[in-house]
C-alpha atoms as a PDB file:
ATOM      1  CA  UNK A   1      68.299 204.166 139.578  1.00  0.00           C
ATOM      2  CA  UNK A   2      69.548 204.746 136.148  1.00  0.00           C
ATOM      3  CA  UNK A   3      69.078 202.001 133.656  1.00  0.00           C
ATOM      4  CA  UNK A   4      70.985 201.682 130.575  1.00  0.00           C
ATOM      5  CA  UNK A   5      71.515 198.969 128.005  1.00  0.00           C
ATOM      6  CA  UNK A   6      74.930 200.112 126.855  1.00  0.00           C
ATOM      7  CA  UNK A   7      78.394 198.755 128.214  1.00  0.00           C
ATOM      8  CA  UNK A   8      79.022 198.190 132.399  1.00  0.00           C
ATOM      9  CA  UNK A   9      82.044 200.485 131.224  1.00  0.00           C
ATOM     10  CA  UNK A  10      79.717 203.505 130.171  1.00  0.00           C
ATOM     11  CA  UNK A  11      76.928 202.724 132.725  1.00  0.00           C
ATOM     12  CA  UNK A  12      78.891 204.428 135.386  1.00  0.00           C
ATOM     13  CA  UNK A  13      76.973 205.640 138.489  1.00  0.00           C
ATOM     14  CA  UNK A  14      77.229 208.949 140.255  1.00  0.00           C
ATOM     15  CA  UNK A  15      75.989 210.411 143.481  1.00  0.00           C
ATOM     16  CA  UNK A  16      75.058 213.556 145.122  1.00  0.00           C
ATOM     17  CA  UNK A  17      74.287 212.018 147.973  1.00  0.00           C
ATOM     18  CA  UNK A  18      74.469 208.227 149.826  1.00  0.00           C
ATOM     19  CA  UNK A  19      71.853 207.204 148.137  1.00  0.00           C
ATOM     20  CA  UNK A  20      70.967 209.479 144.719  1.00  0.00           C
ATOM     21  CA  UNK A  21      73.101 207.943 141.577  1.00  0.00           C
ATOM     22  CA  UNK A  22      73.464 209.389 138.563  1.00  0.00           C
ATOM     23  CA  UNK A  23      75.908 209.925 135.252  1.00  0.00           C
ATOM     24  CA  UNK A  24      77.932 212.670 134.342  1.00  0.00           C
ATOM     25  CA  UNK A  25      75.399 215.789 133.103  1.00  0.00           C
ATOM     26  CA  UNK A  26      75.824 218.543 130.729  1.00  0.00           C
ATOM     27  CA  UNK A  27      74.064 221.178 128.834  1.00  0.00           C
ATOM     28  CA  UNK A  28      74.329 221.063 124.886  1.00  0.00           C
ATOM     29  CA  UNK A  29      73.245 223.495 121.988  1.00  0.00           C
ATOM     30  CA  UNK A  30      73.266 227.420 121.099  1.00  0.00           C
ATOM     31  CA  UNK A  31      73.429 230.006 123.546  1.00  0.00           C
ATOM     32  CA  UNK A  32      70.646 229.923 125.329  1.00  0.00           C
ATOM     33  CA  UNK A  33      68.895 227.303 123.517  1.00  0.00           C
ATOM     34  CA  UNK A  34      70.892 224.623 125.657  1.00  0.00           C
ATOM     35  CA  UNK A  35      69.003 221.797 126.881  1.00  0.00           C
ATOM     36  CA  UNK A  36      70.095 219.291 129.789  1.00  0.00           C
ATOM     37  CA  UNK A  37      71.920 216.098 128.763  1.00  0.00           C
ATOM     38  CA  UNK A  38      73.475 213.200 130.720  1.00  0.00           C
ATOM     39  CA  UNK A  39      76.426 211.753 129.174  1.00  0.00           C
ATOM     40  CA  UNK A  40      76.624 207.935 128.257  1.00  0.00           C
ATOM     41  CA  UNK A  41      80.722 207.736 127.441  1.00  0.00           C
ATOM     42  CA  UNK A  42      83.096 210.669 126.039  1.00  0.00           C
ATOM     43  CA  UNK A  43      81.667 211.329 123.197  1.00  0.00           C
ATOM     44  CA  UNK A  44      77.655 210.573 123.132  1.00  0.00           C
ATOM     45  CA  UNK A  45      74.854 211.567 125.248  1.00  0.00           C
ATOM     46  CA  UNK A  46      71.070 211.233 125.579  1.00  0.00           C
ATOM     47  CA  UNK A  47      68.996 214.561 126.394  1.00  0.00           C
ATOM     48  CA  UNK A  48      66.461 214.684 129.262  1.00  0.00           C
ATOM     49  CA  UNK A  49      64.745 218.098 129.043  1.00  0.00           C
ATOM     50  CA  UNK A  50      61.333 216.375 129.186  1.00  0.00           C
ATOM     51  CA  UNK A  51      62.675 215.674 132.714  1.00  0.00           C
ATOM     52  CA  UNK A  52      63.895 218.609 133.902  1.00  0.00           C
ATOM     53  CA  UNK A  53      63.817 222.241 132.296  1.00  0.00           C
ATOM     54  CA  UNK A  54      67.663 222.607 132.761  1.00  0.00           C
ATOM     55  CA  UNK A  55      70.286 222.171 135.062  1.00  0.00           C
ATOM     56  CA  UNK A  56      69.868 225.745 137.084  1.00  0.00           C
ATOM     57  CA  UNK A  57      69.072 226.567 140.714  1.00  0.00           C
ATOM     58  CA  UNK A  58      65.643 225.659 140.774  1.00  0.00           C
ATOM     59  CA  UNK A  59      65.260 222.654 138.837  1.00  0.00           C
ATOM     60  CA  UNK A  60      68.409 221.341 141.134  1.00  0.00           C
ATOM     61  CA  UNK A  61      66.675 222.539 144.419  1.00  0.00           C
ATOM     62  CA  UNK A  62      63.650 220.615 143.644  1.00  0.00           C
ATOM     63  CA  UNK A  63      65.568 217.505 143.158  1.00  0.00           C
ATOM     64  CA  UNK A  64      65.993 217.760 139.309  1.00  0.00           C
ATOM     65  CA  UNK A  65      69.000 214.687 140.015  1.00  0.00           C
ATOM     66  CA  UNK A  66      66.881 212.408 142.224  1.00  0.00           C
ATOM     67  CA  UNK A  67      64.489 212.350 139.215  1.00  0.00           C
ATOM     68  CA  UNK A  68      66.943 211.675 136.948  1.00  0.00           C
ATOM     69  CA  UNK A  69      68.306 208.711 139.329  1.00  0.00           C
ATOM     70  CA  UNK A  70      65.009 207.318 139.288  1.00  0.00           C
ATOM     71  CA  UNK A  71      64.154 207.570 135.729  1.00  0.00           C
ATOM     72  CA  UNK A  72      64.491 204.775 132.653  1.00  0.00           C
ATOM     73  CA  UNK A  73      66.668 206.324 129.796  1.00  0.00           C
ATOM     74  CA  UNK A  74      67.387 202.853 128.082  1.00  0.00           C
ATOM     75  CA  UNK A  75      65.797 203.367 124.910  1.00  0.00           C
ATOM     76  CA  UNK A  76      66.778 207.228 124.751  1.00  0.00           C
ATOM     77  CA  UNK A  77      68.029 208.416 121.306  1.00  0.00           C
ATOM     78  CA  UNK A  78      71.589 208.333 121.310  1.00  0.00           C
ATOM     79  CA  UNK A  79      73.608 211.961 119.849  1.00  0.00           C
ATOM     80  CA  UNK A  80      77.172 212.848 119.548  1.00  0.00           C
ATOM     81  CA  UNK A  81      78.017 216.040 121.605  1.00  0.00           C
ATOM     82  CA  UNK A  82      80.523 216.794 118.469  1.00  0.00           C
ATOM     83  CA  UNK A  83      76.892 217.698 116.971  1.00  0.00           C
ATOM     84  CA  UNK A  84      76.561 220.068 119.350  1.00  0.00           C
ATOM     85  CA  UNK A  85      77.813 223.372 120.803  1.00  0.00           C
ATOM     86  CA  UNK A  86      78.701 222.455 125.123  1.00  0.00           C
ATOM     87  CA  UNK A  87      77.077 224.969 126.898  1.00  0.00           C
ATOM     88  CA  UNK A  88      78.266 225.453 131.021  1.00  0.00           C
ATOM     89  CA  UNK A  89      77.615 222.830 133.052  1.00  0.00           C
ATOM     90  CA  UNK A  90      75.392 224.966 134.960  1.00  0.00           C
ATOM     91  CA  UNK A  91      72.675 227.436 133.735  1.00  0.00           C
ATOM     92  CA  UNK A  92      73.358 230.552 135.428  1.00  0.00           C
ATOM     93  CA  UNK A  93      74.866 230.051 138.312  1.00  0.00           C
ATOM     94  CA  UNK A  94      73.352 232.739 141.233  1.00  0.00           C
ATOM     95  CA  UNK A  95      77.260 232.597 142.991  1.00  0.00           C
ATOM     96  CA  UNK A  96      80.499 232.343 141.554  1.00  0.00           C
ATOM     97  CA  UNK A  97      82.757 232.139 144.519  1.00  0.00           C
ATOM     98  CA  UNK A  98      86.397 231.918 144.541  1.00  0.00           C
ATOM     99  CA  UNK A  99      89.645 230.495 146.812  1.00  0.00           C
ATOM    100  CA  UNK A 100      92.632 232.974 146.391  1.00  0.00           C
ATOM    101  CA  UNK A 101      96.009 232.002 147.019  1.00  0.00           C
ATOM    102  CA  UNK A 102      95.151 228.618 147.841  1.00  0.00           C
ATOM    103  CA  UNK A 103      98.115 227.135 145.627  1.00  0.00           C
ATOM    104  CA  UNK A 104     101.471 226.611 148.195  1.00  0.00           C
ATOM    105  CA  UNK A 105     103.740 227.375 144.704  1.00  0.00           C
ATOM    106  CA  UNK A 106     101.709 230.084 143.422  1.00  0.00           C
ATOM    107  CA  UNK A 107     101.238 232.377 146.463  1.00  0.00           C
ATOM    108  CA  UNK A 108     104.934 232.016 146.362  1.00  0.00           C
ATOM    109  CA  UNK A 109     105.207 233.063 142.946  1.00  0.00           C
ATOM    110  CA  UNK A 110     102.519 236.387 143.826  1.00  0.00           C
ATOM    111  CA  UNK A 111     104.931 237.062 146.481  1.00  0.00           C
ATOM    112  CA  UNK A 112     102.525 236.477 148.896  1.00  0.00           C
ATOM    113  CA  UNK A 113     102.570 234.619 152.363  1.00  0.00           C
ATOM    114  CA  UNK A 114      99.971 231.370 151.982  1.00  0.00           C
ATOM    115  CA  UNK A 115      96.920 232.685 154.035  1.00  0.00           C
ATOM    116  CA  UNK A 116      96.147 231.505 157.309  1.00  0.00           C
ATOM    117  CA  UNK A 117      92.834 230.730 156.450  1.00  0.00           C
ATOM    118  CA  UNK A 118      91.140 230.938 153.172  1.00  0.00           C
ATOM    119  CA  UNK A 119      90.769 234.114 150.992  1.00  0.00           C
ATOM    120  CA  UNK A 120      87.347 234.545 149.125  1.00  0.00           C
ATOM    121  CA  UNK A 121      85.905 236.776 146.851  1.00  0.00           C
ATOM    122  CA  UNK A 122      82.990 236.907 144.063  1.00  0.00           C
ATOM    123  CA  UNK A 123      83.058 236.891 140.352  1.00  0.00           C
ATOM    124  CA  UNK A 124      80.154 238.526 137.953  1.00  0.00           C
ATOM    125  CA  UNK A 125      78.038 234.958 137.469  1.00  0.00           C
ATOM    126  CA  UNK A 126      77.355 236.226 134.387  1.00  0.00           C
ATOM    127  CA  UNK A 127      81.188 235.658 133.566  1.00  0.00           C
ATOM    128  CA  UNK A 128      80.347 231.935 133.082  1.00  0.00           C
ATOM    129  CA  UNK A 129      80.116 230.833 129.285  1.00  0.00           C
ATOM    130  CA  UNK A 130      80.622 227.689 127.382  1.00  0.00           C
ATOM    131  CA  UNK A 131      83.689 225.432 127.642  1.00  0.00           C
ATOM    132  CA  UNK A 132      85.167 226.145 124.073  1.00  0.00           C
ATOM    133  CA  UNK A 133      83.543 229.377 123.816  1.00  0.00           C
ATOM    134  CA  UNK A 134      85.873 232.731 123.266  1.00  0.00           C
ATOM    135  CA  UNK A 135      87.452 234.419 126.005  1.00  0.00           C
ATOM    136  CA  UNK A 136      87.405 238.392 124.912  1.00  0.00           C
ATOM    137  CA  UNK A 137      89.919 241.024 125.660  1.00  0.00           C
ATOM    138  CA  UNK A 138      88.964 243.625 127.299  1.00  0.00           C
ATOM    139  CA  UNK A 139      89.216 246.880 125.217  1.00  0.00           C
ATOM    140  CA  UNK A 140      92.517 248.515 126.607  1.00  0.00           C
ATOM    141  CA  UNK A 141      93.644 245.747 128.428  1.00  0.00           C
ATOM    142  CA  UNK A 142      97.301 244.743 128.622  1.00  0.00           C
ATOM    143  CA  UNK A 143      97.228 242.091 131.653  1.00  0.00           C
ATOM    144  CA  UNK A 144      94.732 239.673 130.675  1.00  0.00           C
ATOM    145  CA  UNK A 145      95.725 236.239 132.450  1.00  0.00           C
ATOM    146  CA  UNK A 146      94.710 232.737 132.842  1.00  0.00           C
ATOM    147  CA  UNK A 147      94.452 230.269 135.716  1.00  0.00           C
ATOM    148  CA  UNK A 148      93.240 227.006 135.746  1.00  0.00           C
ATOM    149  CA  UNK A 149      90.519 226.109 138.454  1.00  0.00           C
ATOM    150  CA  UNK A 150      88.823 222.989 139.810  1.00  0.00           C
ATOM    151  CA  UNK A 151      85.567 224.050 139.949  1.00  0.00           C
ATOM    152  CA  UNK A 152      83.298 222.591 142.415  1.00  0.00           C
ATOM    153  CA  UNK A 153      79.565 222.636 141.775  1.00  0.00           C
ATOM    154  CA  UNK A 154      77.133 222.809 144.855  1.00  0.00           C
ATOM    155  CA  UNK A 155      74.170 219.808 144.462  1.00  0.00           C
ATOM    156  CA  UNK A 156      72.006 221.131 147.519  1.00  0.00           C
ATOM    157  CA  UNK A 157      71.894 224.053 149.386  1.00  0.00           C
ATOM    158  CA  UNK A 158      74.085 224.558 152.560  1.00  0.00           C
ATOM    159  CA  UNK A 159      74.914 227.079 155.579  1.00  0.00           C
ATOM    160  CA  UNK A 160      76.737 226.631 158.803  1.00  0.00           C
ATOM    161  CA  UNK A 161      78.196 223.188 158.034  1.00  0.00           C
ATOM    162  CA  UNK A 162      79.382 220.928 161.135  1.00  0.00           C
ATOM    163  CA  UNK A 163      82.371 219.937 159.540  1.00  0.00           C
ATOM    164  CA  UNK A 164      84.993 220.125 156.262  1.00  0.00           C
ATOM    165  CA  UNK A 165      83.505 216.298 156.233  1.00  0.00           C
ATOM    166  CA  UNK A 166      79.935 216.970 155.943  1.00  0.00           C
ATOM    167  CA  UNK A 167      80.870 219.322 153.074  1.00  0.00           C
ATOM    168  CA  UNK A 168      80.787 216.178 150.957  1.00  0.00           C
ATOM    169  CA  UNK A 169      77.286 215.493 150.714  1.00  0.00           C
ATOM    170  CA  UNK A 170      76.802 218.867 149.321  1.00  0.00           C
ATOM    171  CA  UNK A 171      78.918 218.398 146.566  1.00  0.00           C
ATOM    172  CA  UNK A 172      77.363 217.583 142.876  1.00  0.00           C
ATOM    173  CA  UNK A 173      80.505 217.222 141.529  1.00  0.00           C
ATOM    174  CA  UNK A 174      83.475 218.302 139.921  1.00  0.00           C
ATOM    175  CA  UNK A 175      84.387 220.777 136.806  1.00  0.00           C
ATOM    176  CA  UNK A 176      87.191 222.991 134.640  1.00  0.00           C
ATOM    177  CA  UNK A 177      86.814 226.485 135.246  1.00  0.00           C
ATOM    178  CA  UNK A 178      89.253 228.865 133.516  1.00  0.00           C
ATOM    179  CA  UNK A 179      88.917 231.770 135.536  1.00  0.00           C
ATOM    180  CA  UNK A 180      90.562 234.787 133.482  1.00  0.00           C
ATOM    181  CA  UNK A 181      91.482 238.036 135.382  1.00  0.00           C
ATOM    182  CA  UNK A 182      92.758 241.302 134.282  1.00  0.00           C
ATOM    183  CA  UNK A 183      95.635 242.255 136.845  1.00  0.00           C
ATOM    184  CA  UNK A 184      95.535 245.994 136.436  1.00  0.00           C
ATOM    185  CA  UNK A 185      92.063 246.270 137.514  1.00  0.00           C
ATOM    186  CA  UNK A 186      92.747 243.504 139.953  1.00  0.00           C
ATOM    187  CA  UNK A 187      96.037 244.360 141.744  1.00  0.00           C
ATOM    188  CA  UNK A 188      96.617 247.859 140.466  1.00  0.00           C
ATOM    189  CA  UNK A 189      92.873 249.569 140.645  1.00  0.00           C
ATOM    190  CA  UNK A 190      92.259 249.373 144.722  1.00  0.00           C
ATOM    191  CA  UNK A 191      93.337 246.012 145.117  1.00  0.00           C
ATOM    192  CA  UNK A 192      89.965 245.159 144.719  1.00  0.00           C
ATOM    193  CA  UNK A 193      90.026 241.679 143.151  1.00  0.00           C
ATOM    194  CA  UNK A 194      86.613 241.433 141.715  1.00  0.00           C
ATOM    195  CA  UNK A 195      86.792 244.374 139.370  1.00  0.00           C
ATOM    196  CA  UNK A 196      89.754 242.491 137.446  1.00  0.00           C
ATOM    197  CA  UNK A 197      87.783 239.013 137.284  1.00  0.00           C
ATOM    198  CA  UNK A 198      84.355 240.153 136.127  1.00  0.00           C
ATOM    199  CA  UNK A 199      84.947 241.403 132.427  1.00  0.00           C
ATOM    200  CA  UNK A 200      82.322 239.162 129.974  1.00  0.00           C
ATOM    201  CA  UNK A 201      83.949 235.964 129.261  1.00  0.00           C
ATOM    202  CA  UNK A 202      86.263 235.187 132.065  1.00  0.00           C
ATOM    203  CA  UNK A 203      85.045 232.316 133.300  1.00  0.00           C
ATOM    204  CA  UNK A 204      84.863 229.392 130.862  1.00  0.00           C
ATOM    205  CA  UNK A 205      83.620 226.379 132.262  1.00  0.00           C
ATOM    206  CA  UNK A 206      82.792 222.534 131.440  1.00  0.00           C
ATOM    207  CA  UNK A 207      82.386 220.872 129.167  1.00  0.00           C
ATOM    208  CA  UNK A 208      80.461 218.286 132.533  1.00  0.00           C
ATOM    209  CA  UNK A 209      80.093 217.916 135.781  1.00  0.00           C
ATOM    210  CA  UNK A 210      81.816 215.118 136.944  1.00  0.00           C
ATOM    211  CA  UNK A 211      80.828 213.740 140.424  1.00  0.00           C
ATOM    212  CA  UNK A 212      82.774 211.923 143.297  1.00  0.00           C
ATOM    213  CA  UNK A 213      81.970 208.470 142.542  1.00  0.00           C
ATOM    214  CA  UNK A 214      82.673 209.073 138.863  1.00  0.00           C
ATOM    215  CA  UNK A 215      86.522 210.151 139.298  1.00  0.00           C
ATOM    216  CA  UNK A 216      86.620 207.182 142.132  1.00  0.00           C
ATOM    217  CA  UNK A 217      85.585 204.404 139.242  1.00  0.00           C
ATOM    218  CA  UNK A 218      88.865 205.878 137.689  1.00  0.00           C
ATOM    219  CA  UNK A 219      90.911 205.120 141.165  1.00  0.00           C
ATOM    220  CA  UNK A 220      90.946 209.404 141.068  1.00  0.00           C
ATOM    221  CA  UNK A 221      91.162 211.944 144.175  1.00  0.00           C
ATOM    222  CA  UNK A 222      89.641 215.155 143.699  1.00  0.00           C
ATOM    223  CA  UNK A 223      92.280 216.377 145.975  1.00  0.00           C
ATOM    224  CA  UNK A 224      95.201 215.010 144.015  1.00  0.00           C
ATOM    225  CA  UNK A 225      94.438 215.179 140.120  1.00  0.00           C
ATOM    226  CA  UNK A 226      96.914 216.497 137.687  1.00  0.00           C
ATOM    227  CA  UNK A 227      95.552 220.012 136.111  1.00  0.00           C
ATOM    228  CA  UNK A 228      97.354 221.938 133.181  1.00  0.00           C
ATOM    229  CA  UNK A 229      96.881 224.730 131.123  1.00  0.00           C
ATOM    230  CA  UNK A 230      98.704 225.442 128.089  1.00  0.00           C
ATOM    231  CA  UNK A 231      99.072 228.370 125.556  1.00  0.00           C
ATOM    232  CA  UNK A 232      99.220 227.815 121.652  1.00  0.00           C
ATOM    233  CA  UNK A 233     101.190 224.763 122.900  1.00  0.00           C
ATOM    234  CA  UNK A 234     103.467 225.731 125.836  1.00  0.00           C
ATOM    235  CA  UNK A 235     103.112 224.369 129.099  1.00  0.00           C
ATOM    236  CA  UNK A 236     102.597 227.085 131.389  1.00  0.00           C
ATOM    237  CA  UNK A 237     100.575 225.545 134.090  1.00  0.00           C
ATOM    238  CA  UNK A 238     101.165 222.097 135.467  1.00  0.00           C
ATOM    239  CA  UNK A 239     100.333 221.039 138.558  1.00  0.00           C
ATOM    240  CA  UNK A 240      98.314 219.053 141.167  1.00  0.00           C
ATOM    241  CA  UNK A 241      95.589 219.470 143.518  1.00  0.00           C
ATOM    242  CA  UNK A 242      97.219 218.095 146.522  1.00  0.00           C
ATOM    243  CA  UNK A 243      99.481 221.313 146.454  1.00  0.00           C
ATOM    244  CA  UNK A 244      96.179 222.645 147.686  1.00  0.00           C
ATOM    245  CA  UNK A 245      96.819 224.792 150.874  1.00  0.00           C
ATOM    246  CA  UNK A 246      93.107 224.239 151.981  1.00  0.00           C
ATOM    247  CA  UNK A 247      91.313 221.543 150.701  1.00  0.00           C
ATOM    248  CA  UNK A 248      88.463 221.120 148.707  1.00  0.00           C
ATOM    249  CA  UNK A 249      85.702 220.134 151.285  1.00  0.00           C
ATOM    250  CA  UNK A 250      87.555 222.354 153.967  1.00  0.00           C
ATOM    251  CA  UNK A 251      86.494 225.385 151.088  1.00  0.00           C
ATOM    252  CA  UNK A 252      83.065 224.642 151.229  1.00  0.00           C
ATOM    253  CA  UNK A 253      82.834 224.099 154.865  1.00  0.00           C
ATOM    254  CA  UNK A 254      84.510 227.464 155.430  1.00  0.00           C
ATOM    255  CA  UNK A 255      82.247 229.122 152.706  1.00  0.00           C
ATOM    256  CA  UNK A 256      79.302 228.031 154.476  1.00  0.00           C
ATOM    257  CA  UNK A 257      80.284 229.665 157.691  1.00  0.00           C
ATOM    258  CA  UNK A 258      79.423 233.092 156.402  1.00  0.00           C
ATOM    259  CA  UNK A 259      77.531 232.190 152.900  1.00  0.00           C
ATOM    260  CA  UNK A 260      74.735 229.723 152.066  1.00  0.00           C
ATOM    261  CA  UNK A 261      75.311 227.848 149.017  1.00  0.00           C
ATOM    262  CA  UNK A 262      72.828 227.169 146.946  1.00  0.00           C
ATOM    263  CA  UNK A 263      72.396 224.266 143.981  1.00  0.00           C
ATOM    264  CA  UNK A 264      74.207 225.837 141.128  1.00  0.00           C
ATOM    265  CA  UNK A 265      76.737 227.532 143.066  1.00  0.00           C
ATOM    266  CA  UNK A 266      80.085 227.427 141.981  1.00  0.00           C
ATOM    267  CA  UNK A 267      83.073 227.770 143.445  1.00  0.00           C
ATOM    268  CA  UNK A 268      86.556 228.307 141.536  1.00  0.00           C
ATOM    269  CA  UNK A 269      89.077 226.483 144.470  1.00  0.00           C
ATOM    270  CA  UNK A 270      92.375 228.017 143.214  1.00  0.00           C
ATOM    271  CA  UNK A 271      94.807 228.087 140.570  1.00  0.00           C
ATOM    272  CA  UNK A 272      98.057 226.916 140.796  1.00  0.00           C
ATOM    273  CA  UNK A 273     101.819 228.511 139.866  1.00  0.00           C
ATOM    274  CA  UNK A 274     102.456 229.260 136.044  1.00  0.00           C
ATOM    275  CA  UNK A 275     100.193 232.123 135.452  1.00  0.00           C
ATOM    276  CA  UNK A 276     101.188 235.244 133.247  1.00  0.00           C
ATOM    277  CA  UNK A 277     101.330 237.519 136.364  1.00  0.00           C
ATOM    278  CA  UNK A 278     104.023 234.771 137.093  1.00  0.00           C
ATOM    279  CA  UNK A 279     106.854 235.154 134.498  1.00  0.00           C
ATOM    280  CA  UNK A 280     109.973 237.611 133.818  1.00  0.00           C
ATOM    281  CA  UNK A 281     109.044 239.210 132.562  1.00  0.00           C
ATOM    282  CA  UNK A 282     105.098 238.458 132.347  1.00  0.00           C
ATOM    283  CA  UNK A 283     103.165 236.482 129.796  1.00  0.00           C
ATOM    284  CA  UNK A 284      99.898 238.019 129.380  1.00  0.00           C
ATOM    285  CA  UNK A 285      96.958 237.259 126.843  1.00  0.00           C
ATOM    286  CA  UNK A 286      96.870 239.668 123.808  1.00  0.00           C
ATOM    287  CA  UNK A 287      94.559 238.040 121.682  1.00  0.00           C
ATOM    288  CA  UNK A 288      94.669 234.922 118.797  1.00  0.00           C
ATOM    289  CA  UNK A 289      95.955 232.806 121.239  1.00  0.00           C
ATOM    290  CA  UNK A 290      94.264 229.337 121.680  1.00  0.00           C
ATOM    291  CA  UNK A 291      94.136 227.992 125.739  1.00  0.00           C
ATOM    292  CA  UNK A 292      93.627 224.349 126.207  1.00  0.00           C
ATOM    293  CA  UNK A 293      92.754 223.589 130.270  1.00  0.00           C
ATOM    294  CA  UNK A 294      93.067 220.109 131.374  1.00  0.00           C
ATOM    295  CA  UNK A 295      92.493 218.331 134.133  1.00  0.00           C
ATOM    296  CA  UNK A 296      92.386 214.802 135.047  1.00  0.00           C
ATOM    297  CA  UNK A 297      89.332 212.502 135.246  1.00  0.00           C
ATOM    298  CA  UNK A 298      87.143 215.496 133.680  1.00  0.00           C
ATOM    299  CA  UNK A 299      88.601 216.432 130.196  1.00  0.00           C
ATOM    300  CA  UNK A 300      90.103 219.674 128.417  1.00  0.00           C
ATOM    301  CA  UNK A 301      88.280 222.676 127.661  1.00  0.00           C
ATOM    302  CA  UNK A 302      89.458 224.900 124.069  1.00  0.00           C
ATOM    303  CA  UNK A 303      89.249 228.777 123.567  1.00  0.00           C
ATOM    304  CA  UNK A 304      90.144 231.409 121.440  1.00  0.00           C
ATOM    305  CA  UNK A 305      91.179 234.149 122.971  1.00  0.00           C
ATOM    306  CA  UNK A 306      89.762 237.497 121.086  1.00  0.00           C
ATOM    307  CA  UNK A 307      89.983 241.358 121.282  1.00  0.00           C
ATOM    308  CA  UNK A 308      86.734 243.035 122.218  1.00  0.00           C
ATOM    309  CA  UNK A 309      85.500 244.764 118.883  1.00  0.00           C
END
């Protein structure tokens, strides 16, 4: 069990499963010099890469979080995270899976008919970058968007799951994804959907994973937390996760059926109405604009959107 001398208030306990605790974790410093953290309130953390290498596939597969449950980070040096670049939550992530459609209001807005059953394709992993990192511009492009994403991060690997409700225990918790797509290459190049999501950049994502247990302390339902996204100010997304058409552990029961998720996995679960692709006429990124994605119980992610040079 974790042990801290600080506050009740920032000595929160999460779980991966019934009986691992731990606190919300997160990766700080240059690109790939990042080094595994656990966070002690919003704004301070304590690093633990003499207990595990990183957060990544293996170090989570070999039960990097049970050791951090069990360890004693009392007397841990103390730093501020504004010290610090955030790095992803995750250190390359082996899957980036996504839910399409799975917003009632914005598969109205695609002019779409909600999906029977959910629709899933893959993003580049490599896509993945820091939380307040830029989001480039791909050279020519003239229908860069942005959608903001609960992203669920898998703790422990999983295939054929008996039930939506067993998908819980394979859950290490919750994060912001902005998961940017290029609609020509989506929609207009074969319909092919992962050829306008995979461009460098287009998946910022943090700044921590969150777990369960965490957003519960704050009386908070992953299924029904407000999310937002706004450009250089303007609302353009603002919604909530209970306008999900499939829910979140039904996506990673469903997943499983045909996949196995590993630790590190992520999965984007949807973006709701508001998007560029959206508007009359369209709003699309053209670069210098600053996105702020929020949601509830997790925080607000900040980037700069850039042309490719």
């Amino acid at each position: 069990m974790l042990r801290f001398s600080y506050s009740s208030s920032l000595a929160r306990k999460l779980h991966l499963n019934r009986n691992v605790r731990i606190m919300r974790i997160a990766r700080l410093g240059q690109l790939n010099q990042e080094k595994p953290a656990i966070m002690i309130s919003d704004t301070e953390a304590v690093f633990v890469d003499d207990l595990v290498s990183d957060f990544n596939r293996v170090e989570l597969e070999n039960g990097a979080i049970a050791k951090l449950a069990k360890a004693d980070l009392t007397n841990r040096k103390k730093v501020s995270i504004s010290d610090f670049r955030i790095g992803s939550p995750v250190a390359r992530p082996t899957k980036v899976i996504c839910v399409g459609l799975n917003y009632a209001k914005h598969a109205v807005e695609s002019g779409m008919t909600p999906p029977p059953e959910p629709v899933i394709f893959m993003k580049a992993p490599d896509t993945v970058i820091g939380p307040n990192d830029d989001v480039v511009v791909p050279p020519n492009s003239t229908k860069t968007d942005y959608e903001v994403e609960l992203c669920v991060v898998i703790g422990k690997n999983a295939l054929y799951l008996k039930s939506p409700e067993e998908a819980a225990e394979y859950i290490l918790g919750y994060t912001i994804s902005q998961d940017v797509s290029e609609r020509h290459w989506q929609v207009e190049r074969s319909g092919q959907w992962v050829k306008g999501k995979s461009f460098p950049s287009f998946n910022p994502m943090g700044p921590w994973i969150v777990t369960a247990d965490e957003l519960k302390s704050k009386n908070l339902d992953p299924n029904n937390l407000s999310l937002t996204c706004t450009i250089d100010g303007e609302v353009r997304q603002n919604s909530r996760t209970n306008d999900l058409i499939f829910g979140i552990n039904h996506c990673v029961w469903y997943i499983s059926q045909f996949m196995e998720l590993k630790a590190g996995d992520v999965i984007n679960t949807g973006t709701p109405e508001g998007v560029g692709m959206g508007f009359k006429p369209e709003k699309y990124l053209k670069g210098g604009e600053s996105i702020v994605t929020t949601i509830e119980g997790i925080g607000s992610i900040k980037n700069k959107v850039v042309n490719y040079k």
